[in-house]
Protein backbone atom coordinates (compact mmCIF):
# COMPACT_ATOMS: atom_id res chain seq x y z
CA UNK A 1 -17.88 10.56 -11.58
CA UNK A 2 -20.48 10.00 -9.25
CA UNK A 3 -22.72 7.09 -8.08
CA UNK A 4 -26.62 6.96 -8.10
CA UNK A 5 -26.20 8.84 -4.41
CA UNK A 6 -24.26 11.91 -5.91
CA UNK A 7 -21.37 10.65 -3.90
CA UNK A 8 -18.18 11.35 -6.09
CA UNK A 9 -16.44 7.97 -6.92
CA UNK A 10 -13.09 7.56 -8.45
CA UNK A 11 -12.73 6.55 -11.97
CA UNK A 12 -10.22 2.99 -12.37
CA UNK A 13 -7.70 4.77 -14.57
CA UNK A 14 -4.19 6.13 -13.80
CA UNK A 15 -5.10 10.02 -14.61
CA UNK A 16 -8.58 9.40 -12.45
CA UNK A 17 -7.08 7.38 -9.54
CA UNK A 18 -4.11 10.51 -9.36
CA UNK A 19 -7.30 13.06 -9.56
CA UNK A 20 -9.50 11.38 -7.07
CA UNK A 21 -6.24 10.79 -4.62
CA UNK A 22 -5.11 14.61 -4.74
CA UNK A 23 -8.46 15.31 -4.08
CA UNK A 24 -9.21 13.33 -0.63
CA UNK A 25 -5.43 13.84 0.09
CA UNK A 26 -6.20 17.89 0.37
CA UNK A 27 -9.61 16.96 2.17
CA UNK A 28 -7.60 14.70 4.68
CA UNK A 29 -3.97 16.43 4.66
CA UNK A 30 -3.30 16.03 8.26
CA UNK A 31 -4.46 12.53 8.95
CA UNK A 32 -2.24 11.89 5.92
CA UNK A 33 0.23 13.63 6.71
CA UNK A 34 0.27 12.08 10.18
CA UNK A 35 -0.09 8.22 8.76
CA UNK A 36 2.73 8.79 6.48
CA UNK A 37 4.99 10.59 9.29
CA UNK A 38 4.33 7.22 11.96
CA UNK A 39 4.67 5.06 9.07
CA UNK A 40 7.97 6.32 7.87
CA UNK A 41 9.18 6.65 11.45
CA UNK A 42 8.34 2.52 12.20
CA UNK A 43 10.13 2.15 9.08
CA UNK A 44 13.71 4.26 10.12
CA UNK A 45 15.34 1.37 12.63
CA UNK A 46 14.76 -1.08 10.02
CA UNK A 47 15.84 0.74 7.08
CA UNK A 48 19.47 2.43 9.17
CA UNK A 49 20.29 -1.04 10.34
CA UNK A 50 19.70 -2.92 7.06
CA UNK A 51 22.20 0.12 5.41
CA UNK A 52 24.66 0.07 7.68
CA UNK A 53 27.98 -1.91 7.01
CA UNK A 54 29.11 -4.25 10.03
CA UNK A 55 32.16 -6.38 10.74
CA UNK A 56 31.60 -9.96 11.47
CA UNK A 57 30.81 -10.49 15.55
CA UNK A 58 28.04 -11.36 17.74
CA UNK A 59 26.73 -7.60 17.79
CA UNK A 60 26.52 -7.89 13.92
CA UNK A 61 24.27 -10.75 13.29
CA UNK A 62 22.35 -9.96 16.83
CA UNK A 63 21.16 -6.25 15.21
CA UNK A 64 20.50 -8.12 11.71
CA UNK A 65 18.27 -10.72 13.30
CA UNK A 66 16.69 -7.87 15.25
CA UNK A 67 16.28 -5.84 12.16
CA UNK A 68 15.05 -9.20 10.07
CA UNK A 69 12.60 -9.79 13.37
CA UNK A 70 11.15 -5.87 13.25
CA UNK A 71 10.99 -6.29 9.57
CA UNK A 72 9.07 -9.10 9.28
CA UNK A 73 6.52 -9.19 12.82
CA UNK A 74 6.63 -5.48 13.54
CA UNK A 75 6.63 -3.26 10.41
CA UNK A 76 3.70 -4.92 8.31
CA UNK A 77 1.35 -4.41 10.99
CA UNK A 78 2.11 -0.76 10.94
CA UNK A 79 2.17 -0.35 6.94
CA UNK A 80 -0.96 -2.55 6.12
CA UNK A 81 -2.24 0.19 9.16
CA UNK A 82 -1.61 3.00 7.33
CA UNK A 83 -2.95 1.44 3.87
CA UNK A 84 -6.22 1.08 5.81
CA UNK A 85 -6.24 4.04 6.97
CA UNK A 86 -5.73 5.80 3.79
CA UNK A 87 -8.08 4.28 1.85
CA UNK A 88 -10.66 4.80 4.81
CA UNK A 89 -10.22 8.62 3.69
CA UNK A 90 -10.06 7.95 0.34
CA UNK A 91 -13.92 6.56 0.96
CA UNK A 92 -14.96 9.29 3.47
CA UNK A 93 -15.13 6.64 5.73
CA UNK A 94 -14.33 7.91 9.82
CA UNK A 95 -10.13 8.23 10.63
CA UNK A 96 -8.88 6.53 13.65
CA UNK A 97 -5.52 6.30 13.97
CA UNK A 98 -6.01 2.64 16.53
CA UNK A 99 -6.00 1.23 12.82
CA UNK A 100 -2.47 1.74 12.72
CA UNK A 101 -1.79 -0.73 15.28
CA UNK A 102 -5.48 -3.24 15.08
CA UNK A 103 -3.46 -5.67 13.18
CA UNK A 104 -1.63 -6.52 16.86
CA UNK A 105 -4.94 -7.26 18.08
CA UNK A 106 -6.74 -9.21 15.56
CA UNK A 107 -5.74 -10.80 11.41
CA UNK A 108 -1.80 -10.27 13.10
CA UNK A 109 -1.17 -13.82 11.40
CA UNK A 110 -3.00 -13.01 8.17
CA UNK A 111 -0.66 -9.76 7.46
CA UNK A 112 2.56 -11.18 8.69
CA UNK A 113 1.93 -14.11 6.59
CA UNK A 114 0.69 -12.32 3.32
CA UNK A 115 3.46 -9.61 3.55
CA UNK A 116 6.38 -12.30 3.69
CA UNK A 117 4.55 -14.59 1.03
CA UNK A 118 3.93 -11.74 -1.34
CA UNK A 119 7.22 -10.50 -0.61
CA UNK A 120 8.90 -13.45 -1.51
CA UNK A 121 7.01 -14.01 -4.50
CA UNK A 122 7.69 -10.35 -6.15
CA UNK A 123 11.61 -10.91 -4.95
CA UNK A 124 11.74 -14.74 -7.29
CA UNK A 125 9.70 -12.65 -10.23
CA UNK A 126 12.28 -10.31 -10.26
CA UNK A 127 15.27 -13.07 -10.13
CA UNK A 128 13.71 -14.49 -12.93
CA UNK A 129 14.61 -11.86 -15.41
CA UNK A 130 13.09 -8.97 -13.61
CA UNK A 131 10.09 -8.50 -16.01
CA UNK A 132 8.21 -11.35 -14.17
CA UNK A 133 8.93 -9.88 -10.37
CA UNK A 134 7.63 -6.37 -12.28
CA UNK A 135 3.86 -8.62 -13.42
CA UNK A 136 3.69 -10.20 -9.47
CA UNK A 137 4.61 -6.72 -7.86
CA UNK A 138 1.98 -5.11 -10.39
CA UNK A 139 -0.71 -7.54 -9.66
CA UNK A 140 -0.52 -8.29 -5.91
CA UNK A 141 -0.78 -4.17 -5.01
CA UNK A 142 -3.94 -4.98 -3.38
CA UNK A 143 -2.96 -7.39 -0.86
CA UNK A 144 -2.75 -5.10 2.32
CA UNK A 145 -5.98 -3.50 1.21
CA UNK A 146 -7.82 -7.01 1.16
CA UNK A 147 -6.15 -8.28 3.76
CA UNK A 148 -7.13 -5.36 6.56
CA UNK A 149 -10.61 -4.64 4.39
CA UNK A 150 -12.15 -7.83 3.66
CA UNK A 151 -9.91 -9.69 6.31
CA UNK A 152 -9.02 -11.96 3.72
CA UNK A 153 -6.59 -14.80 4.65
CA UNK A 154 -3.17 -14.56 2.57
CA UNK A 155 -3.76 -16.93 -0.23
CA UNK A 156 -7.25 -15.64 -0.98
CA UNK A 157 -5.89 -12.19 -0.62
CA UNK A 158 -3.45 -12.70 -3.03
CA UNK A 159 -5.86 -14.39 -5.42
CA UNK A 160 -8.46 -11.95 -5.39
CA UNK A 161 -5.45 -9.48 -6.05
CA UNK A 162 -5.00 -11.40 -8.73
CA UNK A 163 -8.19 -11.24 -10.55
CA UNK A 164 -8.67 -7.84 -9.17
CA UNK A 165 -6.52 -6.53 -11.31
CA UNK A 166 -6.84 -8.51 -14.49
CA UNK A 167 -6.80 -6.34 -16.99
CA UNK A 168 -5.74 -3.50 -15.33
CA UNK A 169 -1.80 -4.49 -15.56
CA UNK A 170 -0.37 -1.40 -17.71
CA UNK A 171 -2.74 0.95 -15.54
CA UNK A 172 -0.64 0.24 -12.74
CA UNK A 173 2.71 -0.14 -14.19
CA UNK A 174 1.86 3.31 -15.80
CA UNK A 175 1.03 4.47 -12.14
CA UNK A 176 3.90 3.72 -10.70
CA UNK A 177 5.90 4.44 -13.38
CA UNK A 178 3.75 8.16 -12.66
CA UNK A 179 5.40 7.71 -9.49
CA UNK A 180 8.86 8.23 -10.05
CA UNK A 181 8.56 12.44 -11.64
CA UNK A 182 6.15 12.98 -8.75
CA UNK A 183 8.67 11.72 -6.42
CA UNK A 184 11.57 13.79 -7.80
CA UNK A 185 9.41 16.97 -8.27
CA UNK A 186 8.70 16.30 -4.41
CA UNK A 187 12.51 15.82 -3.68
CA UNK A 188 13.02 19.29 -5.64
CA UNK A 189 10.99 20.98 -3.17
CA UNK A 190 13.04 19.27 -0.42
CA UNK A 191 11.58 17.37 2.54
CA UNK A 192 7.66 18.77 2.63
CA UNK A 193 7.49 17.69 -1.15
CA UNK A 194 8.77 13.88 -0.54
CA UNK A 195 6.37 13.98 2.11
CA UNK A 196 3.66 15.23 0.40
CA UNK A 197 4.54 13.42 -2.99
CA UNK A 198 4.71 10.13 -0.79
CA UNK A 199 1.05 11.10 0.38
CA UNK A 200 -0.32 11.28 -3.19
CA UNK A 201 0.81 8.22 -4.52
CA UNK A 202 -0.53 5.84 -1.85
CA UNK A 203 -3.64 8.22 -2.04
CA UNK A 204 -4.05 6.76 -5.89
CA UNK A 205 -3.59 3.59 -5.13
CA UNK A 206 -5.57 3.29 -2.43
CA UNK A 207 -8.44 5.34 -5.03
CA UNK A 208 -7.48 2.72 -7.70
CA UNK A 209 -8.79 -0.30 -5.46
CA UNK A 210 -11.58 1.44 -4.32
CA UNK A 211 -12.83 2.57 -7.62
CA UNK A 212 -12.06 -1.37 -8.74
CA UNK A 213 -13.80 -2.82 -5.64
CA UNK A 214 -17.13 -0.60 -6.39
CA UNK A 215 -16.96 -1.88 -10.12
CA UNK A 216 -16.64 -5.30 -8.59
CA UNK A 217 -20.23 -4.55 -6.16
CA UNK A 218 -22.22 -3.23 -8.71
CA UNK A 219 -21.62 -5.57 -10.94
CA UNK A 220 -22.69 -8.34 -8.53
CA UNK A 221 -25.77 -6.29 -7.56
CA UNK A 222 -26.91 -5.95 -11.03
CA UNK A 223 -26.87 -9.93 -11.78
CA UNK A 224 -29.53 -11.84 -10.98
């Protein structure tokens, strides 16, 4: 599809938003490639020392605060990053990788803050008899994107998520259920396919907003 600039767009469904991603991941492999690498590697301490099995002592609960400190005031700056970043390729838009880290700099409070209030939200959904954690986790995907794009604060960010993706529900619980056979077939071809699977799906998503968010513009353009 393409807009009245012959600029290809993305189309906002799951087979277009897969398309559009492979397409601008290919174009942009090695910036990808590179967000995905840093983002995984900020996301190794936290992930070994939230596996690991401890003994009660000091040294126990001082690495779990430490890890519960990195995950919550560190880690989200990096990740909502990298989601900018992404989708800054996934509109042809200039790469530079200070994006990764802006969030220290300026809206730090804003993505702390949404992260740990859409975390918590997804995490009582699924409580609740799972189904409603899999609605919340389905309809808040675009929080990090409004958040670093609009600079949204975290309430508005999650509302706009909200009606952002009203009607678009099953699209993305189809896409992520998409997800999981892409993931495997990249685990089949060891660690360049995880990477590269990995790579993909945040590629679609990131296409998914962006075809929703031009929907959004023209339609506001075209009223008078």
């Amino acid at each position: 599809m393409e807009n009245h600039t012959g600029e290809k767009i993305p189309i906002a469904t799951a087979s277009g938003s897969y398309a559009y991603g492979w397409q601008q991941m290919k174009k942009y492999f090695l910036y990808f490639l590179a967000i995905i690498l840093i983002v995984s590697i900020a996301e190794s301490p936290f992930s070994k020392i939230s596996d690991m099995e401890w003994e009660n002592s000091p040294v126990t609960y001082f690495l779990q605060m430490l890890a519960m400190a990195y995950g919550i005031l560190f880690l989200p700056i990096i990740k909502y990053g990298g989601d900018l970043l992404i989708l800054r390729g996934i509109r042809n838009e200039e790469l530079e990788f200070g994006a990764l880290v802006v969030g220290f700099k300026k809206n730090y409070l804003n993505i702390v803050l949404a992260h740990l209030i859409t975390t918590a939200i997804i995490i009582i959904g699924f409580i609740f008899f799972i189904v409603p954690g899999v609605i919340f986790a389905c309809r808040l995907v675009f929080v990090s994107y409004l958040v670093m794009d609009k600079n949204m604060e975290p309430i508005a960010a999650i509302e706009k998520s909200w009606a952002m993706t009203r009607g678009h529900g099953w699209r993305i619980l189809g896409m992520a259920l998409l997800a999981i056979p892409i993931f495997i077939l990249g685990l089949i071809c060891f660690i360049i396919g995880i990477i590269v699977s990995i790579m993909w799906i945040h590629s679609a998503f990131a296409a998914l907003y962006h075809a929703i968010d031009l929907k959004e513009e023209a339609t506001l353009i075209s009223e008078p």
